[in-house]
N, C-alpha and C. Protein backbone atom coordinates (compact mmCIF):
# COMPACT_ATOMS: atom_id res chain seq x y z
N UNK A 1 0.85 -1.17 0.00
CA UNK A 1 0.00 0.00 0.00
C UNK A 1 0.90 1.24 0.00
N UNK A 2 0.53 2.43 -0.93
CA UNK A 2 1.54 3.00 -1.11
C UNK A 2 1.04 4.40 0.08
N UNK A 3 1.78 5.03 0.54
CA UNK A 3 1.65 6.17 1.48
C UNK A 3 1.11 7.12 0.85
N UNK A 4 0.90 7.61 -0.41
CA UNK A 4 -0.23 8.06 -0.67
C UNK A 4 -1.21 7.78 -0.42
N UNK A 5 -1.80 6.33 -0.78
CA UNK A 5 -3.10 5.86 -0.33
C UNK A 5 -3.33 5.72 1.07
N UNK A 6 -2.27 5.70 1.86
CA UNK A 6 -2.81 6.34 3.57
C UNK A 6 -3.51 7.17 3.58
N UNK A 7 -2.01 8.32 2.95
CA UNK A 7 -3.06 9.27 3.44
C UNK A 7 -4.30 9.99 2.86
N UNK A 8 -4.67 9.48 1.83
CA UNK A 8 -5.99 9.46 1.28
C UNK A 8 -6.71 8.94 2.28
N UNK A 9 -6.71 7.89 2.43
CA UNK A 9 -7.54 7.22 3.66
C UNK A 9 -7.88 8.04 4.87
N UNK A 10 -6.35 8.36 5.37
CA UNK A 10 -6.37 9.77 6.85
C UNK A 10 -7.52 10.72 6.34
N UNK A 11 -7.11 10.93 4.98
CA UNK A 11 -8.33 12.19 5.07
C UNK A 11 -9.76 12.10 4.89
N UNK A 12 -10.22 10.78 4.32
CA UNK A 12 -11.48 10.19 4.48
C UNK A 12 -11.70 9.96 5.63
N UNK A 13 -11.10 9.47 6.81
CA UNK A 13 -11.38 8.98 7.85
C UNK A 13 -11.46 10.83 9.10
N UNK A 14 -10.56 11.50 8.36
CA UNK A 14 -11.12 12.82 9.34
C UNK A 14 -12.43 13.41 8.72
N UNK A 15 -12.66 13.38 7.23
CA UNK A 15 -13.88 13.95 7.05
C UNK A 15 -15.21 13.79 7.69
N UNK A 16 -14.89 12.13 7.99
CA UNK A 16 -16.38 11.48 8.55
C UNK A 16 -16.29 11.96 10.20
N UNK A 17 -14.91 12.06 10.59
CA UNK A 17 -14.70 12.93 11.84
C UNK A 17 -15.27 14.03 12.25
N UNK A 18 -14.75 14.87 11.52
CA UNK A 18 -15.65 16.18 11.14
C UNK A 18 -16.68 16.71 11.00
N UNK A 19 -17.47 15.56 10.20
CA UNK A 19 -19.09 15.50 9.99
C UNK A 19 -19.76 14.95 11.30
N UNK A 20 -19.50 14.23 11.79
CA UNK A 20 -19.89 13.60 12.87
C UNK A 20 -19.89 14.54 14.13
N UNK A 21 -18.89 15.43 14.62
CA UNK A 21 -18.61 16.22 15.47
C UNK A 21 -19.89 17.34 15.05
N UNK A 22 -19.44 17.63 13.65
CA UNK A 22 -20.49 18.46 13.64
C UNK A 22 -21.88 19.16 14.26
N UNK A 23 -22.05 17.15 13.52
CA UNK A 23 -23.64 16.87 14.00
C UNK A 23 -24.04 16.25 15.87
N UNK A 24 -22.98 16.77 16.36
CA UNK A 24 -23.14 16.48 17.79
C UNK A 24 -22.76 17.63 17.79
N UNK A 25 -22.38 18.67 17.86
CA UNK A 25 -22.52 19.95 18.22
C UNK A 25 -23.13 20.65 18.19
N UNK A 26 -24.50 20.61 16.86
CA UNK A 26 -26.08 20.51 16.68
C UNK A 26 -26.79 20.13 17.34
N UNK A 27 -26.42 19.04 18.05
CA UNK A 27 -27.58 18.30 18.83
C UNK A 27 -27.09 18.57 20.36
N UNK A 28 -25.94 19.31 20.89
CA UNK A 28 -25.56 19.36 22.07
C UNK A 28 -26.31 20.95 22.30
N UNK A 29 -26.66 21.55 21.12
CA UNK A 29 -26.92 22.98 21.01
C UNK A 29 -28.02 22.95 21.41
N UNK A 30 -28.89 22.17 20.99
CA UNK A 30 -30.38 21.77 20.58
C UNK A 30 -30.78 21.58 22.61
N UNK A 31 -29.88 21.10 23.05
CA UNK A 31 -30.44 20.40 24.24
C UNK A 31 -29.59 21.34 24.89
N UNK A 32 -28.71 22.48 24.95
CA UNK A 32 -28.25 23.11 25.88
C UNK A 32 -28.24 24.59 25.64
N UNK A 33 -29.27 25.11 24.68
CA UNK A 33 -29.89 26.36 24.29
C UNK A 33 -28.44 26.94 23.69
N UNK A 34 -27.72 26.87 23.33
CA UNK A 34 -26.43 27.31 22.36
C UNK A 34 -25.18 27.72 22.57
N UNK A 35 -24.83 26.61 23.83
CA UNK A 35 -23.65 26.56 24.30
C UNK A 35 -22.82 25.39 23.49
N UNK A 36 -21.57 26.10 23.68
CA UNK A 36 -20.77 24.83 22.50
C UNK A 36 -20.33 23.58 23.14
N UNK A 37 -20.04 23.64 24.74
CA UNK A 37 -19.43 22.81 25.11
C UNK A 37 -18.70 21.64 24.37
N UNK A 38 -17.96 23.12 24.13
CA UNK A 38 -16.06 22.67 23.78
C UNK A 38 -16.31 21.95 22.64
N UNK A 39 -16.99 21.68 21.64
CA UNK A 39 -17.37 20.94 20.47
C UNK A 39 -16.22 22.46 19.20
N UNK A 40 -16.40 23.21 19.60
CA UNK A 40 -16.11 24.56 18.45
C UNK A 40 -14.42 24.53 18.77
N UNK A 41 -13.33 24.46 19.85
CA UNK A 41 -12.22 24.13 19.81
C UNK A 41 -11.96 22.68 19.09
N UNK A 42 -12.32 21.74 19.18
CA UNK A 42 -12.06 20.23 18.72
C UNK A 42 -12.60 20.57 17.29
N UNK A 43 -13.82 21.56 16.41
CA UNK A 43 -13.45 21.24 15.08
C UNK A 43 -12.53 22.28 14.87
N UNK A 44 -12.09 23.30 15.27
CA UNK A 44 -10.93 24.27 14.64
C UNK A 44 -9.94 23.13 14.96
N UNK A 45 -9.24 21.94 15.49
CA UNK A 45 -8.37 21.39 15.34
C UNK A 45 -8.59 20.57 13.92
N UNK A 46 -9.66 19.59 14.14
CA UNK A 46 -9.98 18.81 13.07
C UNK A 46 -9.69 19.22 11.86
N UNK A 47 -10.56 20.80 11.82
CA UNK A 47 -10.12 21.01 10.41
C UNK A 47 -8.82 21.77 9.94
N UNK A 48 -8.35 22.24 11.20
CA UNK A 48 -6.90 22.79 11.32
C UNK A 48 -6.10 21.31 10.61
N UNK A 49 -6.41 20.44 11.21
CA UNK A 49 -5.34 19.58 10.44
C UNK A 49 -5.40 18.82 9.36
N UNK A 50 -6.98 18.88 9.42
CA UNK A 50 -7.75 18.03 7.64
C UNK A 50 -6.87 18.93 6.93
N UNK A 51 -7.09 20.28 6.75
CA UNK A 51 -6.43 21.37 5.66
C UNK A 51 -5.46 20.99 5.76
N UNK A 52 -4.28 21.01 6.54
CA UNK A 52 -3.07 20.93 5.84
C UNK A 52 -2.52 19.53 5.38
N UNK A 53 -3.10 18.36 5.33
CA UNK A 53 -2.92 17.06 5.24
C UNK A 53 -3.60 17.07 4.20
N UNK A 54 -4.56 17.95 3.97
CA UNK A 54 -5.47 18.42 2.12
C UNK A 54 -4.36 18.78 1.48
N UNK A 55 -3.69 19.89 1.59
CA UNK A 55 -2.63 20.85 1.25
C UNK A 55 -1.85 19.55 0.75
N UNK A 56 -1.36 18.80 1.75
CA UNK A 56 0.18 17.99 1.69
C UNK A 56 0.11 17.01 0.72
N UNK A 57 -1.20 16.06 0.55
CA UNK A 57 -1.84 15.40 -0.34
C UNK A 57 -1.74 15.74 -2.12
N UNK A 58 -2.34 17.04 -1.69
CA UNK A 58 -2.84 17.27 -3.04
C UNK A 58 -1.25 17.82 -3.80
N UNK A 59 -0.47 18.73 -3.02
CA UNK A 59 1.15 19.17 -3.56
C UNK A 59 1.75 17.37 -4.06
N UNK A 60 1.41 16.29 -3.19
CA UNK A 60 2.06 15.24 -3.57
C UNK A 60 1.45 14.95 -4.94
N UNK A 61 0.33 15.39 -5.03
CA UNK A 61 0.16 14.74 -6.45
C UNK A 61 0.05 15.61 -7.53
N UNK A 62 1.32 16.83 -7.23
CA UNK A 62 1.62 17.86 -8.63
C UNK A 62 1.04 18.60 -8.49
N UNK A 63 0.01 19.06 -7.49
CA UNK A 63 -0.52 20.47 -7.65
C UNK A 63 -0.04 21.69 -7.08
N UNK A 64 0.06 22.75 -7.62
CA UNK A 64 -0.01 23.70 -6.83
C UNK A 64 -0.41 24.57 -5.82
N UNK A 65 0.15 24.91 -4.74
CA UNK A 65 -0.85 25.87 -3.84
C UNK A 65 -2.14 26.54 -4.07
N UNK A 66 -1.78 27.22 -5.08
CA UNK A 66 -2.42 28.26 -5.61
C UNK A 66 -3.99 27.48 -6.00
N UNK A 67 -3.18 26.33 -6.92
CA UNK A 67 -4.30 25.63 -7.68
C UNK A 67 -5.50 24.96 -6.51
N UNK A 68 -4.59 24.54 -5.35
CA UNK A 68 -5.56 23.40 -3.90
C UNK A 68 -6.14 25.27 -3.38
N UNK A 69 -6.11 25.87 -3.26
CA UNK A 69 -7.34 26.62 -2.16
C UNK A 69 -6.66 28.32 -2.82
N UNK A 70 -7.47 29.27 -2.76
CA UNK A 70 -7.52 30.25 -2.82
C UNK A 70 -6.51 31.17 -1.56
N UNK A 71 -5.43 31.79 -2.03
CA UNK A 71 -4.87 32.52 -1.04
C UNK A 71 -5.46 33.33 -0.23
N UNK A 72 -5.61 32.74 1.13
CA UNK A 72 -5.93 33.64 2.60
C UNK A 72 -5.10 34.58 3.02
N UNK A 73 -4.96 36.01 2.89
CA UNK A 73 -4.01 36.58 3.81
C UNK A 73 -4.46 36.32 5.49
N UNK A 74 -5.75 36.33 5.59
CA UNK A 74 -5.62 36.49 7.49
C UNK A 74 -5.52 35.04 7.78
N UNK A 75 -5.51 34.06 6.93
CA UNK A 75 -5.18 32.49 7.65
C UNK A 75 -4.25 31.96 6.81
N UNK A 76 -2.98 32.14 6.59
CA UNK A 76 -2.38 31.20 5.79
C UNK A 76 -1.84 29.96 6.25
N UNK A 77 -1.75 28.87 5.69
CA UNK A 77 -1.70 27.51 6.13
C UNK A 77 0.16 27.48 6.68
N UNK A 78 0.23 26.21 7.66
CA UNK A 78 1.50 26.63 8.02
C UNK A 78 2.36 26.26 7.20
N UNK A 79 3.30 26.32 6.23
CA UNK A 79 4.36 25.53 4.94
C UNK A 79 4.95 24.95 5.79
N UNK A 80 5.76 24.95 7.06
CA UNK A 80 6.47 24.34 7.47
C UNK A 80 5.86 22.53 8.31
N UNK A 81 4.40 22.69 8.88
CA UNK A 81 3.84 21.50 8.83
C UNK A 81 3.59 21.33 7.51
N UNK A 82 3.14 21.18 6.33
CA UNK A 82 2.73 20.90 5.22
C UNK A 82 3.85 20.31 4.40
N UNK A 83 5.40 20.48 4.78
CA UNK A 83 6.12 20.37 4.34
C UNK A 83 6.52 18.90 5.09
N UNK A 84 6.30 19.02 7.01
CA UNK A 84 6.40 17.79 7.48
C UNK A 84 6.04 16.57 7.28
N UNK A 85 4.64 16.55 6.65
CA UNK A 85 3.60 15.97 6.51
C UNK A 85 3.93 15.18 4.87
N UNK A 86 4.39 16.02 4.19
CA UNK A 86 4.99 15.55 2.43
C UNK A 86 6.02 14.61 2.74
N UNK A 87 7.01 15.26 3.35
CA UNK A 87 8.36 14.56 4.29
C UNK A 87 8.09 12.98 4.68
N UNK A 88 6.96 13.21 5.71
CA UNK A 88 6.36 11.88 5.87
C UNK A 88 6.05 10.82 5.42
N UNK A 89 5.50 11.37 3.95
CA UNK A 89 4.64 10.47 2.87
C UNK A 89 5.40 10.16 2.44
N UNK A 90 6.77 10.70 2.22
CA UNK A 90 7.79 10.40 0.68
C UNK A 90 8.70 9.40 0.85
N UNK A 91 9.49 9.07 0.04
CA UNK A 91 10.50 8.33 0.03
C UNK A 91 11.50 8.55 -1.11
N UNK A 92 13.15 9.15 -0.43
CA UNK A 92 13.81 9.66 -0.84
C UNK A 92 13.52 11.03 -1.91
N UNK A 93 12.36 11.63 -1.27
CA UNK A 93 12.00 12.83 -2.13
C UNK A 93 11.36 12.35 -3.41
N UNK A 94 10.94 11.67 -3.55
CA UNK A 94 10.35 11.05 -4.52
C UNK A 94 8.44 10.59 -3.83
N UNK A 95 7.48 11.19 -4.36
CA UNK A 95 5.99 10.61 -4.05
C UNK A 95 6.24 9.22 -4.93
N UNK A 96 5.47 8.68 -3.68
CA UNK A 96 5.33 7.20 -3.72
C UNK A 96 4.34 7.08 -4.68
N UNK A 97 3.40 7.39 -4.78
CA UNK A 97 2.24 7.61 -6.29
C UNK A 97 2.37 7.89 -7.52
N UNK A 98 4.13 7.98 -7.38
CA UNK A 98 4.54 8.81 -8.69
C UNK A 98 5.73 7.77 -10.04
N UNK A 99 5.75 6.47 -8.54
CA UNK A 99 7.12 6.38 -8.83
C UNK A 99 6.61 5.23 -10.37
């Protein structure tokens, strides 16, 4: 299995994360008149890290920044995790999806 297809997988497996939290943060709202209890820190992580594992993914398979998401000046993604995360996947600088 090649480490691309992990982390394809990682990111299927946080989406349904994500969605799921969601929809308990809806229903924690519903029953506690619109308090977050702590549901709104846990998805700014989730998707804090879906994005850049999006980012790291998608650069592995030839794309450009520019091309994966529209430039944010007030949030830009961190390059230096995004770069960890490629690091991770690769082997000898070479994407494993590529070879």
């Amino acid at each position: 299995m090649s480490n691309l297809f992990i982390l394809k997988k990682y990111l299927k497996e946080q989406a349904k994360l994500i969605r799921a939290t969601k929809k308990e943060l809806k229903s924690y709202q519903k029953e506690h008149g619109g308090c977050d209890g702590g549901y709104y820190g846990t998805l700014r992580k989730l998707s804090r890290d879906y994005r850049h594992h999006h980012i790291a993914y998608s650069m592995l398979k030839g794309k450009c920044y520019e091309s994966i998401e529209r430039p944010n000046t007030k949030i830009a993604p961190d390059m230096a995790l995004i770069q960890e995360i490629r690091d991770a996947h690769t082997e000898k600088n070479v994407c494993i999806g590529q070879e």
